[in-house]
N, C-alpha and C. Protein backbone atom coordinates (compact mmCIF):
# COMPACT_ATOMS: atom_id res chain seq x y z
N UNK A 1 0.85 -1.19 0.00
CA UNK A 1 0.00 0.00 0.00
C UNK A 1 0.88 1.25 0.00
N UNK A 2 0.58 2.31 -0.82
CA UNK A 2 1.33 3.66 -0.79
C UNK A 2 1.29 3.90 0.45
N UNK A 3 1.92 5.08 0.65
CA UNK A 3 2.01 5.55 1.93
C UNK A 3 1.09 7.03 2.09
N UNK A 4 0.57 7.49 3.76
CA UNK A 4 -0.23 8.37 3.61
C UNK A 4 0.43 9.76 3.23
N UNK A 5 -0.84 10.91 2.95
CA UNK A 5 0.05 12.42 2.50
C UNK A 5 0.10 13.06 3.53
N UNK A 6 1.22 13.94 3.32
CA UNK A 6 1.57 15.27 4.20
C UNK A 6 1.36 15.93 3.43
N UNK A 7 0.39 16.64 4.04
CA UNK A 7 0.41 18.02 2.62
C UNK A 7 1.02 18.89 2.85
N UNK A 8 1.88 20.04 1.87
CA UNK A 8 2.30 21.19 2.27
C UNK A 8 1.86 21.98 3.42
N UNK A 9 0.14 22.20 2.92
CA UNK A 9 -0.64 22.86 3.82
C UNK A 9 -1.64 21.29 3.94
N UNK A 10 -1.59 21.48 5.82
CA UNK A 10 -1.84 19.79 5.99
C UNK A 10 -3.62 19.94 6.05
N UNK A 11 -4.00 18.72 5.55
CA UNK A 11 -5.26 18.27 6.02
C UNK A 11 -5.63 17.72 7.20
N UNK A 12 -6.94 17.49 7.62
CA UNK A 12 -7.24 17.19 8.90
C UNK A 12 -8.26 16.03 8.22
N UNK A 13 -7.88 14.99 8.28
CA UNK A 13 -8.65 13.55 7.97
C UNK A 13 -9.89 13.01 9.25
N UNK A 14 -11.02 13.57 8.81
CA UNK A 14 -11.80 13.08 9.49
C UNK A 14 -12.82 11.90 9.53
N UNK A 15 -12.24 10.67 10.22
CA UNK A 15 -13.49 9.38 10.00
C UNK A 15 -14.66 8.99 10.24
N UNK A 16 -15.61 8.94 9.19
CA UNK A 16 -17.06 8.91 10.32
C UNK A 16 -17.55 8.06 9.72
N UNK A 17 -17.42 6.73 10.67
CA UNK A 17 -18.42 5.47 10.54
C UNK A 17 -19.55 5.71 10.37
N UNK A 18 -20.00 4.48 10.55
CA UNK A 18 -21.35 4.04 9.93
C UNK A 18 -22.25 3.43 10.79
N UNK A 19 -23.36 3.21 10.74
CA UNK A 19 -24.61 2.11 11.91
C UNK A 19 -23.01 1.08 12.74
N UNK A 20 -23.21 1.49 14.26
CA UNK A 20 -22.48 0.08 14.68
C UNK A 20 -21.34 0.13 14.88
N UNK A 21 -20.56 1.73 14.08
CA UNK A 21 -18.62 1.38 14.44
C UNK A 21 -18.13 0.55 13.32
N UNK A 22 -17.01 0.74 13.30
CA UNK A 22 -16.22 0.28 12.34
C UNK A 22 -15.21 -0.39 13.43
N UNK A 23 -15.01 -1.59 13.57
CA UNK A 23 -14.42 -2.20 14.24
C UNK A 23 -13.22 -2.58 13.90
N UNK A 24 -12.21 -3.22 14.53
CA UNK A 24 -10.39 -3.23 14.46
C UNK A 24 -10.73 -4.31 13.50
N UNK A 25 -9.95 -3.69 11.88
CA UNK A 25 -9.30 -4.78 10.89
C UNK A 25 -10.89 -3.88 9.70
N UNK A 26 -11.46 -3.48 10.38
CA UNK A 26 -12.13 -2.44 9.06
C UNK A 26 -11.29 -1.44 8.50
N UNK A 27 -11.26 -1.03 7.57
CA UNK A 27 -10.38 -0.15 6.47
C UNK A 27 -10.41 1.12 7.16
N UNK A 28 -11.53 1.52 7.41
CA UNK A 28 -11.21 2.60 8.48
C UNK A 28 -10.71 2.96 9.74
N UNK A 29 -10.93 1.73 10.65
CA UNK A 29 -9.87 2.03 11.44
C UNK A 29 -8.45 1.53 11.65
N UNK A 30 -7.87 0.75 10.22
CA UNK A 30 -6.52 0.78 9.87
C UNK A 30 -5.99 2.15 9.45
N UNK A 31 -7.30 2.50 8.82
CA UNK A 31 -6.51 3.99 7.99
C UNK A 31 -6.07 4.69 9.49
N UNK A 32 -7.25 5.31 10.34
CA UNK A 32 -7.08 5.76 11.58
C UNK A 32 -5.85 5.26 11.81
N UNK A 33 -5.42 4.46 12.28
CA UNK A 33 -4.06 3.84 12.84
C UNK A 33 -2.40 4.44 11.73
N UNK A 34 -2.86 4.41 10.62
CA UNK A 34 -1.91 5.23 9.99
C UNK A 34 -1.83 6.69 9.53
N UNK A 35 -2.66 6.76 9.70
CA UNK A 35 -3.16 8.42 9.38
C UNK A 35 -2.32 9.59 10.78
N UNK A 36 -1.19 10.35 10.66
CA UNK A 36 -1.02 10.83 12.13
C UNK A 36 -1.91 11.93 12.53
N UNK A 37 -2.85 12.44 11.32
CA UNK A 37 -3.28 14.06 11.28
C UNK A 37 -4.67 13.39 10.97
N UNK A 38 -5.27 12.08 11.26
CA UNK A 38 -6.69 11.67 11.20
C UNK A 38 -7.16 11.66 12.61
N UNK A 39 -8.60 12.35 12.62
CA UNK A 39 -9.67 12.37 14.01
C UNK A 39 -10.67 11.09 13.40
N UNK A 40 -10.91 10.74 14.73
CA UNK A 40 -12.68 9.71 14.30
C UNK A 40 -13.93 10.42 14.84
N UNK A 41 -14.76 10.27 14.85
CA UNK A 41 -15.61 10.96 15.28
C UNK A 41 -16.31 9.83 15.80
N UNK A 42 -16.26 9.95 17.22
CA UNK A 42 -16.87 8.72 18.01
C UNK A 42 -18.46 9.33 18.79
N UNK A 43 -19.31 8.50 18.35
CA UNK A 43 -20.83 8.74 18.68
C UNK A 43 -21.21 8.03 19.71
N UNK A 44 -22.22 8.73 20.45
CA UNK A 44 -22.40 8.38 21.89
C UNK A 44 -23.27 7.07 21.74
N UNK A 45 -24.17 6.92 21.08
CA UNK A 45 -24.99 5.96 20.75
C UNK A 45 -24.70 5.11 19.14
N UNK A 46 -24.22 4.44 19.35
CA UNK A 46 -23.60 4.01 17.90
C UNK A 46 -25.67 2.60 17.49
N UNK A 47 -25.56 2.24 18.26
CA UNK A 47 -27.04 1.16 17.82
C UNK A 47 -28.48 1.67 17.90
N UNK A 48 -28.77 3.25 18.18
CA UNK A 48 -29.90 3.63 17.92
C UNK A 48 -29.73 5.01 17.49
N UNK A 49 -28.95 5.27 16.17
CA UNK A 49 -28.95 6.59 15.90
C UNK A 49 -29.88 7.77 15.89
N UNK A 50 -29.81 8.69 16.07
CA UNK A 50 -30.35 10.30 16.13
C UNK A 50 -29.90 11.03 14.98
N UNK A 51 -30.20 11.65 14.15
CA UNK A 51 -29.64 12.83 12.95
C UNK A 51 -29.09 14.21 14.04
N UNK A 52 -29.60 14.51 15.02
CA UNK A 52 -29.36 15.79 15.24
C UNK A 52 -27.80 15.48 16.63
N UNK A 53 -28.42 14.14 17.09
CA UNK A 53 -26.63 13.79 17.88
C UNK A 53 -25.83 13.03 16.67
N UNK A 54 -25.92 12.39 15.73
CA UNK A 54 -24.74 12.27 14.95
C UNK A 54 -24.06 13.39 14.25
N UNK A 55 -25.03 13.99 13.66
CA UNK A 55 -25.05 15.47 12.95
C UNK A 55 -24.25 16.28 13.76
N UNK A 56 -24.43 16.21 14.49
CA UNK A 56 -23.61 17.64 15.49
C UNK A 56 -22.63 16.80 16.40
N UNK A 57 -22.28 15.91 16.60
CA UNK A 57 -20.96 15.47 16.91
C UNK A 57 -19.72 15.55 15.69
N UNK A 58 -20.18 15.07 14.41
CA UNK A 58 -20.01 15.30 12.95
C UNK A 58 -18.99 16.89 13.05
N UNK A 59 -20.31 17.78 13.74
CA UNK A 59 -19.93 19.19 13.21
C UNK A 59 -19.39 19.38 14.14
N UNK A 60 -19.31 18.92 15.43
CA UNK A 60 -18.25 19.60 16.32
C UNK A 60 -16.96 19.41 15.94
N UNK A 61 -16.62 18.08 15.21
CA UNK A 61 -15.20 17.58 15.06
C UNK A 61 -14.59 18.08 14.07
N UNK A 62 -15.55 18.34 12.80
CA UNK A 62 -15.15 19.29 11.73
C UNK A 62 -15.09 20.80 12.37
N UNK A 63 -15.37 21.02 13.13
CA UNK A 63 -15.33 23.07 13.70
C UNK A 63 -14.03 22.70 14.49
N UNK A 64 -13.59 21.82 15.04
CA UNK A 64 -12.46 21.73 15.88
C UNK A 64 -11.14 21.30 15.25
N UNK A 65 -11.35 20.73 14.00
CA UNK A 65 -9.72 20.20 13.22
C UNK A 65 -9.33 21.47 12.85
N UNK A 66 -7.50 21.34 13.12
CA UNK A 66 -7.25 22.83 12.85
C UNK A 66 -6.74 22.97 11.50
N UNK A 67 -6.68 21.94 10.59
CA UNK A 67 -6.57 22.24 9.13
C UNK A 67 -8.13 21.99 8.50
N UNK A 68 -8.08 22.73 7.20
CA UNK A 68 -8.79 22.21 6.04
C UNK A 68 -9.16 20.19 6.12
N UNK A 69 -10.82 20.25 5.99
CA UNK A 69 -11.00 18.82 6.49
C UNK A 69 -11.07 18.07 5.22
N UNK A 70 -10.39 16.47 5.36
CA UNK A 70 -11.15 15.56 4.40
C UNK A 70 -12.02 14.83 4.95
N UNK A 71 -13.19 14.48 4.76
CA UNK A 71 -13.60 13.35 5.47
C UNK A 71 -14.06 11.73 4.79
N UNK A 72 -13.76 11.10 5.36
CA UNK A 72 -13.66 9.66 4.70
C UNK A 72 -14.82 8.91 5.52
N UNK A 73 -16.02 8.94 4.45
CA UNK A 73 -16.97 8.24 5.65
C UNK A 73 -17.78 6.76 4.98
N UNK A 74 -18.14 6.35 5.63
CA UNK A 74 -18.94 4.92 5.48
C UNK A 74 -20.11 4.84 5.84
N UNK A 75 -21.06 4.13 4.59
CA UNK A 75 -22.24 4.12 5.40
C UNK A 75 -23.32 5.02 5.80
N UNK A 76 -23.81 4.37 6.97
CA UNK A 76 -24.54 6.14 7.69
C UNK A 76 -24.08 6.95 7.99
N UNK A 77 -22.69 7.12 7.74
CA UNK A 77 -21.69 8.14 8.08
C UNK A 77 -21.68 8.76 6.94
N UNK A 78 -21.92 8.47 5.63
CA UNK A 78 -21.94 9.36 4.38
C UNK A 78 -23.23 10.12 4.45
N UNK A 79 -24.26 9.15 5.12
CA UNK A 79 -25.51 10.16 4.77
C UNK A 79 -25.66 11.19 6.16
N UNK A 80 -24.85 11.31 7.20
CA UNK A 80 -24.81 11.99 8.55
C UNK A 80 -23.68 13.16 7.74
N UNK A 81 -22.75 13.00 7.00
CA UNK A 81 -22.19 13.93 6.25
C UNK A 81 -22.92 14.58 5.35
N UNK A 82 -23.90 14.33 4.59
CA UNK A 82 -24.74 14.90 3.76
C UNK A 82 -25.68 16.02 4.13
N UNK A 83 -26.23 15.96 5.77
CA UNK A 83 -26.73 16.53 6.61
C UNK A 83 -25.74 17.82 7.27
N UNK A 84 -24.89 17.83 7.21
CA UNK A 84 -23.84 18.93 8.18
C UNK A 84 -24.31 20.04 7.30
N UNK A 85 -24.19 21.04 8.57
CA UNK A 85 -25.19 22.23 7.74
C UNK A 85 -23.76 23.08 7.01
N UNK A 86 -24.05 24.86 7.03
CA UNK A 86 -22.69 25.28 5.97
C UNK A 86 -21.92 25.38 7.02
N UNK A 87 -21.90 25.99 7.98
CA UNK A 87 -20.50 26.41 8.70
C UNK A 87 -19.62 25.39 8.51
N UNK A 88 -20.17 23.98 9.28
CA UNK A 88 -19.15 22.69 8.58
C UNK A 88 -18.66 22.42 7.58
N UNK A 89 -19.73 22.67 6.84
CA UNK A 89 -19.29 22.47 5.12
C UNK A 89 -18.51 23.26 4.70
N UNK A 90 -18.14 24.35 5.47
CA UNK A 90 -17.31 25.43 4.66
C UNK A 90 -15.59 24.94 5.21
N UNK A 91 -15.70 24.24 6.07
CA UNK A 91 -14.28 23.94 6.71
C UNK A 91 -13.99 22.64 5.38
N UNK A 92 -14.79 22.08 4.83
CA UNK A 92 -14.84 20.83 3.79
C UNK A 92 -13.94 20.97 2.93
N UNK A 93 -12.80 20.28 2.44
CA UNK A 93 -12.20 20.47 0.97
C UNK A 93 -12.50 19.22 0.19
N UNK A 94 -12.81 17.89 1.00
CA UNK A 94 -13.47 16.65 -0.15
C UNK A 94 -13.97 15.62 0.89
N UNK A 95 -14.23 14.96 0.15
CA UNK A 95 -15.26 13.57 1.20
C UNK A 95 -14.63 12.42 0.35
N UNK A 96 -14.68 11.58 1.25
CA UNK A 96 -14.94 9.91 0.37
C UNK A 96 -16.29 9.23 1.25
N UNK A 97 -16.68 9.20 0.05
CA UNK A 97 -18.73 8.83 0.85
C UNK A 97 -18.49 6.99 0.53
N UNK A 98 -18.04 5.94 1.05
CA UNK A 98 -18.44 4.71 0.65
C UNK A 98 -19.67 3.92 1.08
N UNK A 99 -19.74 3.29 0.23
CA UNK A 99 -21.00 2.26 0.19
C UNK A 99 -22.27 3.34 1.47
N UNK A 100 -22.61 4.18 0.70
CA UNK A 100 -23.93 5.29 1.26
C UNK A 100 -25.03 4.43 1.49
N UNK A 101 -25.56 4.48 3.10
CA UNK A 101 -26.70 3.74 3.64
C UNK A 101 -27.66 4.51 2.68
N UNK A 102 -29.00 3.47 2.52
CA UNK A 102 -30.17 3.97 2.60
C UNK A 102 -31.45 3.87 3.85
N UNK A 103 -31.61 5.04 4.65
CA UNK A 103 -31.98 4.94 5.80
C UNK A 103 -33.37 4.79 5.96
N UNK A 104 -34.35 4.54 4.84
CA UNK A 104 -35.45 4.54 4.95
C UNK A 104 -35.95 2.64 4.57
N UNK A 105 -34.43 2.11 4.37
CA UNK A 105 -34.69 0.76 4.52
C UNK A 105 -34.40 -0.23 6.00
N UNK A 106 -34.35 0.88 6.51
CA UNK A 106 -34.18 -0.23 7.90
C UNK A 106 -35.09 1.26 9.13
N UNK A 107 -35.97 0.69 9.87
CA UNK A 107 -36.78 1.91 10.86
C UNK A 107 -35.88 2.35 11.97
N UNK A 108 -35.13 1.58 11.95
CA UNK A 108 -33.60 2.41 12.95
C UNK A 108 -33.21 3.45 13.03
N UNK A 109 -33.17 3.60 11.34
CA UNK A 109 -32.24 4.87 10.80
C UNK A 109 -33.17 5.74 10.03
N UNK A 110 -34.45 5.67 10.50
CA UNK A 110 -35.53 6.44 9.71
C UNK A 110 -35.23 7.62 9.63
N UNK A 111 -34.24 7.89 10.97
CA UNK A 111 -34.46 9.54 11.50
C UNK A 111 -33.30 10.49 10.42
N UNK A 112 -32.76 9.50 9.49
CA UNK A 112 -31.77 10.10 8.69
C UNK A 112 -32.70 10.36 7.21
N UNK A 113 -33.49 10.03 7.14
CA UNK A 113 -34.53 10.65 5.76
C UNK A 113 -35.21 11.67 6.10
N UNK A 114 -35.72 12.57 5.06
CA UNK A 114 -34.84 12.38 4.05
C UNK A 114 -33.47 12.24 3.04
N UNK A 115 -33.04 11.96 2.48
CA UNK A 115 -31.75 12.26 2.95
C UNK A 115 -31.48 13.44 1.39
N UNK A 116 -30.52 14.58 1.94
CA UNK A 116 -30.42 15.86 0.86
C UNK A 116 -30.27 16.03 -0.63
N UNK A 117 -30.84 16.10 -1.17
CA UNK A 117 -30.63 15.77 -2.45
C UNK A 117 -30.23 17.51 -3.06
N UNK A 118 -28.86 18.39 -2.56
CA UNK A 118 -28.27 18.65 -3.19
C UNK A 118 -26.94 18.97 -3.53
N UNK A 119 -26.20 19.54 -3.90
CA UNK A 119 -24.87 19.66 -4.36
C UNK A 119 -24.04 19.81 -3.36
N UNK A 120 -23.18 19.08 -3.08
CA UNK A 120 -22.22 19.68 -1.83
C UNK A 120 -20.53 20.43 -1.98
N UNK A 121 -20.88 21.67 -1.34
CA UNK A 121 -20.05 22.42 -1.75
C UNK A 121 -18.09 21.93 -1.60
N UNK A 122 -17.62 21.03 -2.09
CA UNK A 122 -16.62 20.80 -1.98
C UNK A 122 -16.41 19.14 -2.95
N UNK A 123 -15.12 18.88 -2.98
CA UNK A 123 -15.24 18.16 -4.15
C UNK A 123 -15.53 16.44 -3.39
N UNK A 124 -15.96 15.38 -4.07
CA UNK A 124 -16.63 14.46 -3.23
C UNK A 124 -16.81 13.15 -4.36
N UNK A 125 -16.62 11.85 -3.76
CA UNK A 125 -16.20 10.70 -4.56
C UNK A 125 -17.31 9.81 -3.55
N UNK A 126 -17.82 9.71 -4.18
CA UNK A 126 -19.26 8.20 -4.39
C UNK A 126 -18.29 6.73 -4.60
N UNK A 127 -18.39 5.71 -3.30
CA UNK A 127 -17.91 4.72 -3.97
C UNK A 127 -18.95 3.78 -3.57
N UNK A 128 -19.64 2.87 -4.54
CA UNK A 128 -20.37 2.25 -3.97
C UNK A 128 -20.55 0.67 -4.70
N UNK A 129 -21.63 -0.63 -4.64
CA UNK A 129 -20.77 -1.70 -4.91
C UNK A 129 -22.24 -2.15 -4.99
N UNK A 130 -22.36 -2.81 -6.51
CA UNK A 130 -23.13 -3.66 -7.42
C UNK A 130 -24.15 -4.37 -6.69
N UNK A 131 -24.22 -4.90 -5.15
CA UNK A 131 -24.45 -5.62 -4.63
C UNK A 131 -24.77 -5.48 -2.94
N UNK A 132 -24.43 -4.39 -2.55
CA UNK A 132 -24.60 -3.81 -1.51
C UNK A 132 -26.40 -4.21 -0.82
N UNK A 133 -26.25 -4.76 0.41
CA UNK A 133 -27.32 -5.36 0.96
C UNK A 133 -27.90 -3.99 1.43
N UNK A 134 -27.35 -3.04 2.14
CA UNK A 134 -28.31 -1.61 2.34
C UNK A 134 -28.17 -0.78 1.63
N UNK A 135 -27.55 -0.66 0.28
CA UNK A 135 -28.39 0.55 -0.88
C UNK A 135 -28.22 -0.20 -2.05
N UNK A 136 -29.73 0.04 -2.96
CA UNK A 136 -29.38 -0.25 -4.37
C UNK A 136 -28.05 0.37 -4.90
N UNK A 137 -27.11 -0.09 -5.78
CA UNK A 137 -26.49 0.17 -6.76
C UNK A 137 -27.04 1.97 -7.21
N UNK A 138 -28.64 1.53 -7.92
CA UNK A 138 -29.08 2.76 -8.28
C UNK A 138 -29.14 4.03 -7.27
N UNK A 139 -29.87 4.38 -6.58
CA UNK A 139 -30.01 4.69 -5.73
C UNK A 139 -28.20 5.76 -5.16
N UNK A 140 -27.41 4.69 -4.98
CA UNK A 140 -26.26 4.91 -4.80
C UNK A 140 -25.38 6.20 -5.91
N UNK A 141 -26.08 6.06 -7.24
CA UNK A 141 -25.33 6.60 -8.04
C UNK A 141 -26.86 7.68 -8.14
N UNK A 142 -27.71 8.12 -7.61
CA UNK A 142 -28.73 8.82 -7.91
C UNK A 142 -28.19 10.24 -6.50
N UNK A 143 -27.64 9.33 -5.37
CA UNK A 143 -27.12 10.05 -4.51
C UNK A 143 -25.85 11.04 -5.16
N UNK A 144 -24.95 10.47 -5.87
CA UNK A 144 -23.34 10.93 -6.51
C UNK A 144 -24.14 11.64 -7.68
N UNK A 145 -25.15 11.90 -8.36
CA UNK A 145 -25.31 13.02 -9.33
C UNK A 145 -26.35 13.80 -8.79
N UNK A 146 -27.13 13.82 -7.59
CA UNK A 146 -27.79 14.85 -6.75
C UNK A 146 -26.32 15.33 -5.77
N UNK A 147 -25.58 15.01 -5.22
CA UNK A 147 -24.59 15.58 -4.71
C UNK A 147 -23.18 16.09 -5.36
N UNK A 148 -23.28 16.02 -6.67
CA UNK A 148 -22.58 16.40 -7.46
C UNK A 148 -21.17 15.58 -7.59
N UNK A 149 -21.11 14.28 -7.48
CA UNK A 149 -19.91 13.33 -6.86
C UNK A 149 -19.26 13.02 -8.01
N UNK A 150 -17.96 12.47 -8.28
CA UNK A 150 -17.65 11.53 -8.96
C UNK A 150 -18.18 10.30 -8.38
N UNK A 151 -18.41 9.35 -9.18
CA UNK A 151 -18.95 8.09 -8.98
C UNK A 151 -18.28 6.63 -9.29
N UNK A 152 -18.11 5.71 -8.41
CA UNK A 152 -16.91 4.91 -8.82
C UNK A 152 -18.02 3.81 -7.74
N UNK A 153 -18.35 2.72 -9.28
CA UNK A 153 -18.94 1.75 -9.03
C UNK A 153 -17.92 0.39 -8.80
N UNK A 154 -18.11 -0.77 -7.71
CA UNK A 154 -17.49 -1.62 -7.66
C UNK A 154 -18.56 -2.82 -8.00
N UNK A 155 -17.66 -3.79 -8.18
CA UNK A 155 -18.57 -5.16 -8.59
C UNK A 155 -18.56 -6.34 -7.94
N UNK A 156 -19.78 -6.45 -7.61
CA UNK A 156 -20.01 -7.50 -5.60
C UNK A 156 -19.09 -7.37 -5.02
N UNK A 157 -18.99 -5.89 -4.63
CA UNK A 157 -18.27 -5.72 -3.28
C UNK A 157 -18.72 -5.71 -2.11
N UNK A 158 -20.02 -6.25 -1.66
CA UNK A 158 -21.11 -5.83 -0.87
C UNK A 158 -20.63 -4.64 -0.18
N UNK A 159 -21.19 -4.38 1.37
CA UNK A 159 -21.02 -3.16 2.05
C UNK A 159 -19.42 -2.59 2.19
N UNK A 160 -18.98 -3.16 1.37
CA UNK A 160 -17.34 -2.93 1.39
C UNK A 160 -16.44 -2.50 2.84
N UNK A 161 -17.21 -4.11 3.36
CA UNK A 161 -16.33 -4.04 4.98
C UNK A 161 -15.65 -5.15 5.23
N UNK A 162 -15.83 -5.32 6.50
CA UNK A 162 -15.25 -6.70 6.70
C UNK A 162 -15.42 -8.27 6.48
N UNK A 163 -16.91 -7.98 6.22
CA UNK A 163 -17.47 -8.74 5.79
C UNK A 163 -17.44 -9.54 4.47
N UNK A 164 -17.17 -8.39 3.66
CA UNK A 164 -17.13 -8.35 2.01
C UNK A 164 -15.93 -8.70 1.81
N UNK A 165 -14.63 -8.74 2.96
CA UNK A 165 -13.15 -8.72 2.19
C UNK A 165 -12.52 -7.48 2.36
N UNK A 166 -13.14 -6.45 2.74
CA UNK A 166 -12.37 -5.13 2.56
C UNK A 166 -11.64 -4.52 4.16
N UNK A 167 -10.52 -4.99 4.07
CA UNK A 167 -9.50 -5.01 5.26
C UNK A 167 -8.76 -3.43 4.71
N UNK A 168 -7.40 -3.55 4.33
CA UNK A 168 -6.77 -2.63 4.06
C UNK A 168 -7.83 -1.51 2.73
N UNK A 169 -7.71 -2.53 1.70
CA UNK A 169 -8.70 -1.60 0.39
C UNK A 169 -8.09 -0.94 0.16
N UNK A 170 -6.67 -1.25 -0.81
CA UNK A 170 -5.93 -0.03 -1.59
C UNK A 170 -6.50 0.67 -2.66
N UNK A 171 -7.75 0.61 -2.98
CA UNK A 171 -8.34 1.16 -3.99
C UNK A 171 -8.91 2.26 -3.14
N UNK A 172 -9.22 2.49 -1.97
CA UNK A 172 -9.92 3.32 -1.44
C UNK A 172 -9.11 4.37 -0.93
N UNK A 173 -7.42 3.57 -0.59
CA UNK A 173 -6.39 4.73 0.32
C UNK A 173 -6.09 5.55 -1.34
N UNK A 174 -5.74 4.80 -2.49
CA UNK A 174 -5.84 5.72 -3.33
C UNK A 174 -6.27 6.79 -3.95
N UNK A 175 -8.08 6.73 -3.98
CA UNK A 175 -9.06 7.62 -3.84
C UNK A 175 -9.08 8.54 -2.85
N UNK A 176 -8.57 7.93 -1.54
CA UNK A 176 -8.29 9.18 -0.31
C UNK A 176 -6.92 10.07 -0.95
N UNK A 177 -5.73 9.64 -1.57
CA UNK A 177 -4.51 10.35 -2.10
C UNK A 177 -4.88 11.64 -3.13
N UNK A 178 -5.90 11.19 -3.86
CA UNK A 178 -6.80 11.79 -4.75
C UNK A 178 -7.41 13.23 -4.19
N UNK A 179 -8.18 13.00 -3.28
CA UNK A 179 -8.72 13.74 -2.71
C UNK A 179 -7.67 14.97 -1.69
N UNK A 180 -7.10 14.48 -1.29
CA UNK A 180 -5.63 15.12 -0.50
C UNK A 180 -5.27 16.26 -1.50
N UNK A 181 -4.82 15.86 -2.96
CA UNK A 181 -4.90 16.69 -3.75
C UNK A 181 -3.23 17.12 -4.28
N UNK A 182 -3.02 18.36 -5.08
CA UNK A 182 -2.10 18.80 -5.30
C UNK A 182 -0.84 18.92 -5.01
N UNK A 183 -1.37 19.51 -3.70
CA UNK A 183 -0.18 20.25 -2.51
C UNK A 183 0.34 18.72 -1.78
N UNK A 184 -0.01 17.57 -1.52
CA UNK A 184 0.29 16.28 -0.97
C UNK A 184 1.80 16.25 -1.54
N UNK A 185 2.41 15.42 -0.88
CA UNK A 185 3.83 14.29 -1.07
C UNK A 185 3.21 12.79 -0.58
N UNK A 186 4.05 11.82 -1.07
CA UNK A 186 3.72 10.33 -0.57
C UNK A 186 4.60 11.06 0.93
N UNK A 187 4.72 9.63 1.59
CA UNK A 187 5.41 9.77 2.91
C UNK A 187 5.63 8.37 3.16
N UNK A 188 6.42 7.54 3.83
CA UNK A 188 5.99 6.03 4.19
C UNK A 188 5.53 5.80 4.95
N UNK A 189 4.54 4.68 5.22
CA UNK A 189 3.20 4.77 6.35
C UNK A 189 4.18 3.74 7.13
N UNK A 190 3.42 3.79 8.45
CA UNK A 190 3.81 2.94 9.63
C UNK A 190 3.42 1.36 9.28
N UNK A 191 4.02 0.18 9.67
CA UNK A 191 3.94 -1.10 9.35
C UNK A 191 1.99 -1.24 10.01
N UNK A 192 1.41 -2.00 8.55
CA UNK A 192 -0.26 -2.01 8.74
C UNK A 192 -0.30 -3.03 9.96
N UNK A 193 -1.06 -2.05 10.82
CA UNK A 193 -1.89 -3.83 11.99
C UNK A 193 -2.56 -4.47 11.59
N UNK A 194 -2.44 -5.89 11.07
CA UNK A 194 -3.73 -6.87 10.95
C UNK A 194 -4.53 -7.12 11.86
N UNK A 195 -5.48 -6.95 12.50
CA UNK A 195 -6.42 -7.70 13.31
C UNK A 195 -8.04 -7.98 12.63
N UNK A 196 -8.33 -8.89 12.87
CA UNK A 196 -9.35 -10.15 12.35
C UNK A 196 -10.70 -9.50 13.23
N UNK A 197 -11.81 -9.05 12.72
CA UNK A 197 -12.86 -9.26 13.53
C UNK A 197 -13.98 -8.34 12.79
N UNK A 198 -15.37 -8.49 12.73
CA UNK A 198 -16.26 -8.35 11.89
C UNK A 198 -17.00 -6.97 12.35
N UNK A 199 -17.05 -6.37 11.02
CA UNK A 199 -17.88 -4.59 11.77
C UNK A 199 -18.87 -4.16 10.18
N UNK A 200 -19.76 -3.63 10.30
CA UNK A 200 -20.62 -3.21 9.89
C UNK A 200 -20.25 -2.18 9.03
């Protein structure tokens, strides 16, 4: 796997899971573990979400990073990013939205519909997967041209977690390099932790 960026002018990598946490040996919290300038955004209630406590834990962590934010989110964490009102959004320079819940398919997560159908002011990458048990395919790519995304379809990748196979996911630290942008250098990352165990 490449190694993560330092940017000239540094970014502030912010992670925001999905329904449940992203548990040790999910792609996100390996990245976390190599990332030195990445925050997570840890939610008080991870198994009965709220829009207005995910939402605003979301925005506290983006008002508090002291660089320009990326955020790399999963899940109900893409559509709890979709929700951050402007002040947050204005700290935004890109997102990586993967495999985007649809919250009106499970009554858990009702409280996240509707979910925004418009443009988000900063630049933003849709990755989502042929096969995904909580969003159509469609749906997925109806989200990335109402939010103005690039769109980058995978093929039976299901929820592109642990479940599916997706441990490290160098296709995804790439898309994060992407997003970093211009001003980035490679750097060499710290030796990856493997650990084994199943997250949502």
């Amino acid at each position: 796997m490449a190694g993560p960026l330092i940017s000239v002018t540094t970014t502030s990598i912010i992670i925001v899971p999905g329904w449940r946490d992203s548990g040790p040996g999910h792609w996100q919290s390996l990245w976390a573990e190599r990332l030195p300038h990445a925050r997570r955004v840890v939610q008080d209630d991870w198994v009965t979400p709220t829009r207005s406590a995910w939402v605003g834990q979301l925005e506290k962590t983006v008002l508090a990073a002291p660089h320009p934010v990326v955020i790399v989110a999963h899940s109900l964490g893409c559509i709890a990013t979709s929700h951050i009102g402007t002040e947050a959004a204005a700290r935004v320079c890109g997102a990586l939205l993967v495999a985007p819940a649809d919250p009106e398919r499970r009554a858990i997560l009702s409280d996240f519909a509707p979910v925004p159908y418009a443009a988000l002011p900063y630049r933003s990458i849709v990755v989502a997967s042929s096969n995904d048990p909580f969003c159509p395919i469609r749906l997925a790519g109806a989200y990335a041209r109402a939010w103005g995304s690039e769109f980058v379809r995978m093929q039976n990748a299901g929820h592109i977690n642990i479940d599916s196979g997706h441990g490290e996911w160098p296709l995804g630290w790439a898309l994060l390099q992407s997003l970093e942008g211009d001003h980035a250098v490679p750097q060499q990352p710290a030796a990856p932790t493997h650990v084994s165990s199943a997250a949502a």
